[in-house]
N, C-alpha and C. Protein backbone atom coordinates (compact mmCIF):
# COMPACT_ATOMS: atom_id res chain seq x y z
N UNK A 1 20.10 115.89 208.77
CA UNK A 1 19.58 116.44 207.53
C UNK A 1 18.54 117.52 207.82
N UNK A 2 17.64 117.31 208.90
CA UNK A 2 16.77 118.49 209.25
C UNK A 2 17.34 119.67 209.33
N UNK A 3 18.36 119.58 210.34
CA UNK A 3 19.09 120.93 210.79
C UNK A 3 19.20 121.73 209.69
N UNK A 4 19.91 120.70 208.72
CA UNK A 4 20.98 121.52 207.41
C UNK A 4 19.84 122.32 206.52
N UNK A 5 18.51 121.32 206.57
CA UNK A 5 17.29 122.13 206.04
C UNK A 5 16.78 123.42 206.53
N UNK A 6 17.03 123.53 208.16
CA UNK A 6 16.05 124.52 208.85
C UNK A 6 17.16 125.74 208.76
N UNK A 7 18.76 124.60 208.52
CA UNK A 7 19.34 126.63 208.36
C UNK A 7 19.70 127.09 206.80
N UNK A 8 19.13 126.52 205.96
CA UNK A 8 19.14 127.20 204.65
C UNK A 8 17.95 127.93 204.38
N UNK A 9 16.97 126.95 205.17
CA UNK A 9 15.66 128.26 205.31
C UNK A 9 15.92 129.03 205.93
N UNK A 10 16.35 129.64 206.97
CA UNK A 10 17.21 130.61 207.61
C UNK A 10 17.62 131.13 207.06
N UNK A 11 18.71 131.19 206.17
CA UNK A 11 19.45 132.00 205.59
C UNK A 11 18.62 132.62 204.48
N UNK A 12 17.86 131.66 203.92
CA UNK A 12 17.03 132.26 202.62
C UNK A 12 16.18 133.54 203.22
N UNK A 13 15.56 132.97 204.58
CA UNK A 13 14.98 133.97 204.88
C UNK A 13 15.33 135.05 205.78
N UNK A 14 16.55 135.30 206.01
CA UNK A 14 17.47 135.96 206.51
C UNK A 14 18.30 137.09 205.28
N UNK A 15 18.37 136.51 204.09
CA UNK A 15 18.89 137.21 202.92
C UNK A 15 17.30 137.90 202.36
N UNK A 16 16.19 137.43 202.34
CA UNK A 16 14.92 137.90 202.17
C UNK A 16 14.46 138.96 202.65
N UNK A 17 14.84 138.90 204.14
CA UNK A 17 14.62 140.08 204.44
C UNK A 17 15.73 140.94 204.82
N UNK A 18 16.52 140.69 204.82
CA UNK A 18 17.72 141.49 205.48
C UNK A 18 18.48 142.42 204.44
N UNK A 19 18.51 142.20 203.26
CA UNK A 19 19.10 142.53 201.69
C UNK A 19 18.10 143.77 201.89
N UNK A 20 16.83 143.59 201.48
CA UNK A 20 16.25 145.45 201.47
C UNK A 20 16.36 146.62 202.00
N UNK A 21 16.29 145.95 203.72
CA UNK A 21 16.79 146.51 204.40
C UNK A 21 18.58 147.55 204.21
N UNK A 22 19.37 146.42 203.69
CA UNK A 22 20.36 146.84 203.39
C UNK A 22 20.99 147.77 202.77
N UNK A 23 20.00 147.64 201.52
CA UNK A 23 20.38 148.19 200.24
C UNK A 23 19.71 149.40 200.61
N UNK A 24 18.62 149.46 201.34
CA UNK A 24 17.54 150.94 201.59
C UNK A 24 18.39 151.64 202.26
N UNK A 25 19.14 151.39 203.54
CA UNK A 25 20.14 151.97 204.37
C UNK A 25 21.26 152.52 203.18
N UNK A 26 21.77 151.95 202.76
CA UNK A 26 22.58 151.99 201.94
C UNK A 26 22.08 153.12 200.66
N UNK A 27 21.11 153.17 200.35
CA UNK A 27 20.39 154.37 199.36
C UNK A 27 20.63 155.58 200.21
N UNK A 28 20.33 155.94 201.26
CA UNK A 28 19.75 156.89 201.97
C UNK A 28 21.43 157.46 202.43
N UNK A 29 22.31 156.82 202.93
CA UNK A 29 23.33 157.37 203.66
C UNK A 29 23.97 158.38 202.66
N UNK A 30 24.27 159.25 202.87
CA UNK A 30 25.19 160.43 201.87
C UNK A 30 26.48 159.88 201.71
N UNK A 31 27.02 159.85 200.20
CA UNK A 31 27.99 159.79 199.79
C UNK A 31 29.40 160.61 200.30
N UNK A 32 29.27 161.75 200.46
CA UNK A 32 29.90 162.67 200.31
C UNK A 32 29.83 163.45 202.03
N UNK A 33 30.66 163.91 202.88
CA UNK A 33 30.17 164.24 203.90
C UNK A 33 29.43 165.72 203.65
N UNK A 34 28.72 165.99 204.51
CA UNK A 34 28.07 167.22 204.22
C UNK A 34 28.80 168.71 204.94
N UNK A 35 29.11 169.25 204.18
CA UNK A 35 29.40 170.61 205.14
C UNK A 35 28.90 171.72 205.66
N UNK A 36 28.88 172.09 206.60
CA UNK A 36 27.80 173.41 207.11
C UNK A 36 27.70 174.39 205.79
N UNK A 37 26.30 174.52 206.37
CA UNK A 37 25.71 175.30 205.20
C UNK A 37 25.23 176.72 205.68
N UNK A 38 25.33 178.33 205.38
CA UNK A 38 24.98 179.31 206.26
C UNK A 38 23.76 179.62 205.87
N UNK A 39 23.20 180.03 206.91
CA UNK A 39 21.53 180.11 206.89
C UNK A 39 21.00 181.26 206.31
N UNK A 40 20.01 181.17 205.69
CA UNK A 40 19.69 182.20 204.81
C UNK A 40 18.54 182.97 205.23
N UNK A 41 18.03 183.90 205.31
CA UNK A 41 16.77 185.01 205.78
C UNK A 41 15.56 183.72 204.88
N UNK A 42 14.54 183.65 205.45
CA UNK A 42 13.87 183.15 205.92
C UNK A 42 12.75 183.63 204.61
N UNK A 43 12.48 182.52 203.73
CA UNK A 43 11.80 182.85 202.23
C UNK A 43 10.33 182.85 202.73
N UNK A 44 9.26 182.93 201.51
CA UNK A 44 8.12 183.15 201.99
C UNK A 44 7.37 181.71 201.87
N UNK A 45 6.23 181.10 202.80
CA UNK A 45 6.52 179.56 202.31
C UNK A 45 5.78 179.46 201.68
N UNK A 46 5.95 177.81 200.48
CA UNK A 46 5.09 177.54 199.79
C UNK A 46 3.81 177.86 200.04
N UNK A 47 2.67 178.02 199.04
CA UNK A 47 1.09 177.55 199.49
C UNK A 47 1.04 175.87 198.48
N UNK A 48 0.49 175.24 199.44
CA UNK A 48 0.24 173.96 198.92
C UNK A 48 -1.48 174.21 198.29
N UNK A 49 -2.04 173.58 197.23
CA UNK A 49 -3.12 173.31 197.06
C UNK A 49 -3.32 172.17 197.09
N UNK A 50 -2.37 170.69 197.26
CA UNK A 50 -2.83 169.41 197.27
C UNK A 50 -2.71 169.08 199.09
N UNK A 51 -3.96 168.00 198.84
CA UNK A 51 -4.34 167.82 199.90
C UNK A 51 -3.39 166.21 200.09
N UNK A 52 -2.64 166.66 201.26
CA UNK A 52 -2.17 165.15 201.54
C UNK A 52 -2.68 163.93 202.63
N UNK A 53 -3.07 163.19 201.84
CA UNK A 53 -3.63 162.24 202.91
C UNK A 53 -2.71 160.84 203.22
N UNK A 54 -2.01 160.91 204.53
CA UNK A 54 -1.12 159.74 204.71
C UNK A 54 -2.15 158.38 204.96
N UNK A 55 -3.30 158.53 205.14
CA UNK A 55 -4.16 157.31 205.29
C UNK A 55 -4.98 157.44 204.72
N UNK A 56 -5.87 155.70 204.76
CA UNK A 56 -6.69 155.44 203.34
C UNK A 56 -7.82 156.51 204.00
N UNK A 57 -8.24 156.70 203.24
CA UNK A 57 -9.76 157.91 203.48
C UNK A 57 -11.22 157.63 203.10
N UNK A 58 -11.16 156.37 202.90
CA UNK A 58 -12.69 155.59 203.05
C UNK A 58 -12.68 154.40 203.45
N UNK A 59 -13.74 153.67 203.39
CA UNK A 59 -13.83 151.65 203.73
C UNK A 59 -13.04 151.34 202.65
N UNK A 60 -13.37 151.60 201.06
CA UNK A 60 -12.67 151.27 200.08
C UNK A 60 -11.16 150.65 200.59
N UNK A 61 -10.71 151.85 200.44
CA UNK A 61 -9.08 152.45 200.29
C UNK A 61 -8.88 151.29 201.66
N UNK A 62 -9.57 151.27 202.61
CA UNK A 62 -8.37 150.33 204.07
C UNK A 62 -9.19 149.17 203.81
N UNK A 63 -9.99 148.40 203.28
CA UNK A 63 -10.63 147.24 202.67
C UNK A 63 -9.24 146.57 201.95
N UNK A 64 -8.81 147.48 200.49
CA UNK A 64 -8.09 147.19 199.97
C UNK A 64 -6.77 146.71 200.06
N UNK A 65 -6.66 147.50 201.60
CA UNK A 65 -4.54 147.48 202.18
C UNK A 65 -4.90 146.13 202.79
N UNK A 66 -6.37 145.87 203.28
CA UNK A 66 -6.35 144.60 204.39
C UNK A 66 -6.52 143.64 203.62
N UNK A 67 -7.20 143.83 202.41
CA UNK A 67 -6.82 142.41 201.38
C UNK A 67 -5.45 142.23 200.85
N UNK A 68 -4.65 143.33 200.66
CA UNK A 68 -3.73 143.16 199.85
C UNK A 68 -2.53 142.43 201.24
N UNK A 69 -3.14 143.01 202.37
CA UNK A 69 -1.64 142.40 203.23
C UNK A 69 -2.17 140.85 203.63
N UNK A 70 -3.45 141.07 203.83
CA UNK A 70 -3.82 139.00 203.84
C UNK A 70 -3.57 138.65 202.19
N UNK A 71 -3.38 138.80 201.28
CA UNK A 71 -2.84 137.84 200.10
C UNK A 71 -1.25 137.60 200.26
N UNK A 72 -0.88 138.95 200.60
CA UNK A 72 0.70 138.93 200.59
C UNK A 72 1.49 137.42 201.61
N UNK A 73 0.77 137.85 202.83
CA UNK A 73 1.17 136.71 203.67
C UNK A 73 0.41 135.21 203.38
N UNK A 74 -0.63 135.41 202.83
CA UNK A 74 -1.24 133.89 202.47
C UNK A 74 -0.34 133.48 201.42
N UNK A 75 0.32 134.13 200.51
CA UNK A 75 0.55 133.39 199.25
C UNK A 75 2.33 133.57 199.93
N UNK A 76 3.05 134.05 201.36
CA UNK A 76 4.01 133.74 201.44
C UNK A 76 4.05 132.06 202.17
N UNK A 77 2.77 132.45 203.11
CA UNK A 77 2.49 130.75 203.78
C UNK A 77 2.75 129.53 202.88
N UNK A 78 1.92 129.89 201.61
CA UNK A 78 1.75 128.90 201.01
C UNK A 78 2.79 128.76 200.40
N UNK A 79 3.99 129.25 200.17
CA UNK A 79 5.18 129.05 199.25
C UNK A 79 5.90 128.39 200.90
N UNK A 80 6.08 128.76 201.53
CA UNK A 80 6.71 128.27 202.43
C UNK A 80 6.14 126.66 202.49
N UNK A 81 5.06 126.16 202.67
CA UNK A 81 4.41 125.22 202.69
C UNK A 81 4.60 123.92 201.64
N UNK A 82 4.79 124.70 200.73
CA UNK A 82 5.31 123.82 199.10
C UNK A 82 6.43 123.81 199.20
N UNK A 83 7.51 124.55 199.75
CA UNK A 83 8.93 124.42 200.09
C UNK A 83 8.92 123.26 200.96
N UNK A 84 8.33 123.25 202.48
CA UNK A 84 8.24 122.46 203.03
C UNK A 84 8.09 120.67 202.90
N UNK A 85 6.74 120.85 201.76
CA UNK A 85 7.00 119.33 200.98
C UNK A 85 7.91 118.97 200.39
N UNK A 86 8.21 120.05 199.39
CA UNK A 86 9.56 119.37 198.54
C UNK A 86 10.50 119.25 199.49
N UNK A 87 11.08 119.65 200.56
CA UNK A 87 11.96 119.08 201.80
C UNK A 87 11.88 117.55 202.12
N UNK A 88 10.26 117.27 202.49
CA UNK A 88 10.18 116.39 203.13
C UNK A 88 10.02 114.86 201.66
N UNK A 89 9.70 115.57 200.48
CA UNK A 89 9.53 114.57 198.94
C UNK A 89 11.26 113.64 199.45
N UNK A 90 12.16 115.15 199.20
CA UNK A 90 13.52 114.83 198.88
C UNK A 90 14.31 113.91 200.39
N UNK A 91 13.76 113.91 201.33
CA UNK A 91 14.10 113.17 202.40
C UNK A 91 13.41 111.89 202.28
N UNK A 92 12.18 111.99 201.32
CA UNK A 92 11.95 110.53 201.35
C UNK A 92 12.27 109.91 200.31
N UNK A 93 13.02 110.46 199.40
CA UNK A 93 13.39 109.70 197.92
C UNK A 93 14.99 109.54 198.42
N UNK A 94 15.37 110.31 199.56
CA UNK A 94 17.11 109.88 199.56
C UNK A 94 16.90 108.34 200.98
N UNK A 95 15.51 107.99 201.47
CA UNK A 95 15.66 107.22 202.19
C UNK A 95 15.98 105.73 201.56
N UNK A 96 15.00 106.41 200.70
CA UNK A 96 14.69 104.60 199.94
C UNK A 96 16.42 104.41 198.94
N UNK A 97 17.19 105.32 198.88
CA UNK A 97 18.06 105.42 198.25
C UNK A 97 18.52 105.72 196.61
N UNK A 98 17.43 106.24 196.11
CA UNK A 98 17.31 106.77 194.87
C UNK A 98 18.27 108.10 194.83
N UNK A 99 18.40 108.64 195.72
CA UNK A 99 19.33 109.95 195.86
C UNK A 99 20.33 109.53 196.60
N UNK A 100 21.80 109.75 196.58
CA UNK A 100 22.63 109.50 197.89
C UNK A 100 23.44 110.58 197.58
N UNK A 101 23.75 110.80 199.02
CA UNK A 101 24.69 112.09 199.50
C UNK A 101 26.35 111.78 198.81
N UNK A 102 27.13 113.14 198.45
CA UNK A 102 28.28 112.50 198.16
C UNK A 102 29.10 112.56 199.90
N UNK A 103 29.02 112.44 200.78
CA UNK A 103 29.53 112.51 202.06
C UNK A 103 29.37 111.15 202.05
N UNK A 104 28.16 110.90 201.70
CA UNK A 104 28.05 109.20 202.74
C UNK A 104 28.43 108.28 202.35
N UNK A 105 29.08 107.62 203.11
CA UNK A 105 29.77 106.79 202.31
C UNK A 105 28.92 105.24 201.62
N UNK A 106 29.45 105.06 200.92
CA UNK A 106 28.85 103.79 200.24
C UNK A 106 27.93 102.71 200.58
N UNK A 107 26.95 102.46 200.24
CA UNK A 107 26.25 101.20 201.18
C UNK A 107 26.08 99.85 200.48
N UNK A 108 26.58 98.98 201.40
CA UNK A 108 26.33 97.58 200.98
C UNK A 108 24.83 97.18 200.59
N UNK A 109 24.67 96.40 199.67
CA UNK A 109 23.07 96.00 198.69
C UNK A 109 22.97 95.12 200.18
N UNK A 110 20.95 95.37 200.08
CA UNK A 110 20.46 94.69 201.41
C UNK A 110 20.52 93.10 200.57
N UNK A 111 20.75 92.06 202.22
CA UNK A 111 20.86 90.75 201.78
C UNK A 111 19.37 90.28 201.71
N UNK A 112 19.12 89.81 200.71
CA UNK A 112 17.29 89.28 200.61
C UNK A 112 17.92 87.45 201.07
């Protein structure tokens, strides 16, 4: 019964992360093949006036990414964790025999 537990968490978390991935690949690839395109004399380039900043640019701004990625993973721990009990609830309510598998076969009442 463990096993069958540790590979549906597997898979859950195998479809969890693997699906975005998927679908993102899957956004990005071109439909249509592309065909050479002939090159054109050489335009004049934009002037940008916005300033781009790929990183946070004060304590604020990287304070904020480092709280937001410790909640993200604390509150995945903790779902994992509550998953984990209800695993171990449902292994102990099918011991005492309140739950039974339809595989298993039938059990004789204990003799008192």
């Amino acid at each position: 019964m463990r096993t069958t537990c540790l590979r549906i968490i597997a898979a859950v978390l195998l479809l969890a992360v693997g699906l975005p991935f998927a679908l993102s690949a899957q956004a990005d690839a071109p439909s249509q093949p592309q065909t050479p395109q002939v090159r054109k004399a050489p335009e004049k380039p934009e002037v940008r006036t916005e300033e781009i900043h790929p990183s946070p640019r004060n304590l604020r701004e990287r304070s904020a990414i480092i709280v937001f990625i410790i909640w993200l993973w604390g509150s995945i721990a903790a779902l994992l964790a509550v998953l984990r009990l209800k695993i171990r609830e449902v292994d102990r309510v099918e011991e005492f025999e309140h739950i039974s598998r339809p595989d298993a076969p039938p059990k004789e009442p204990p003799v008192r």
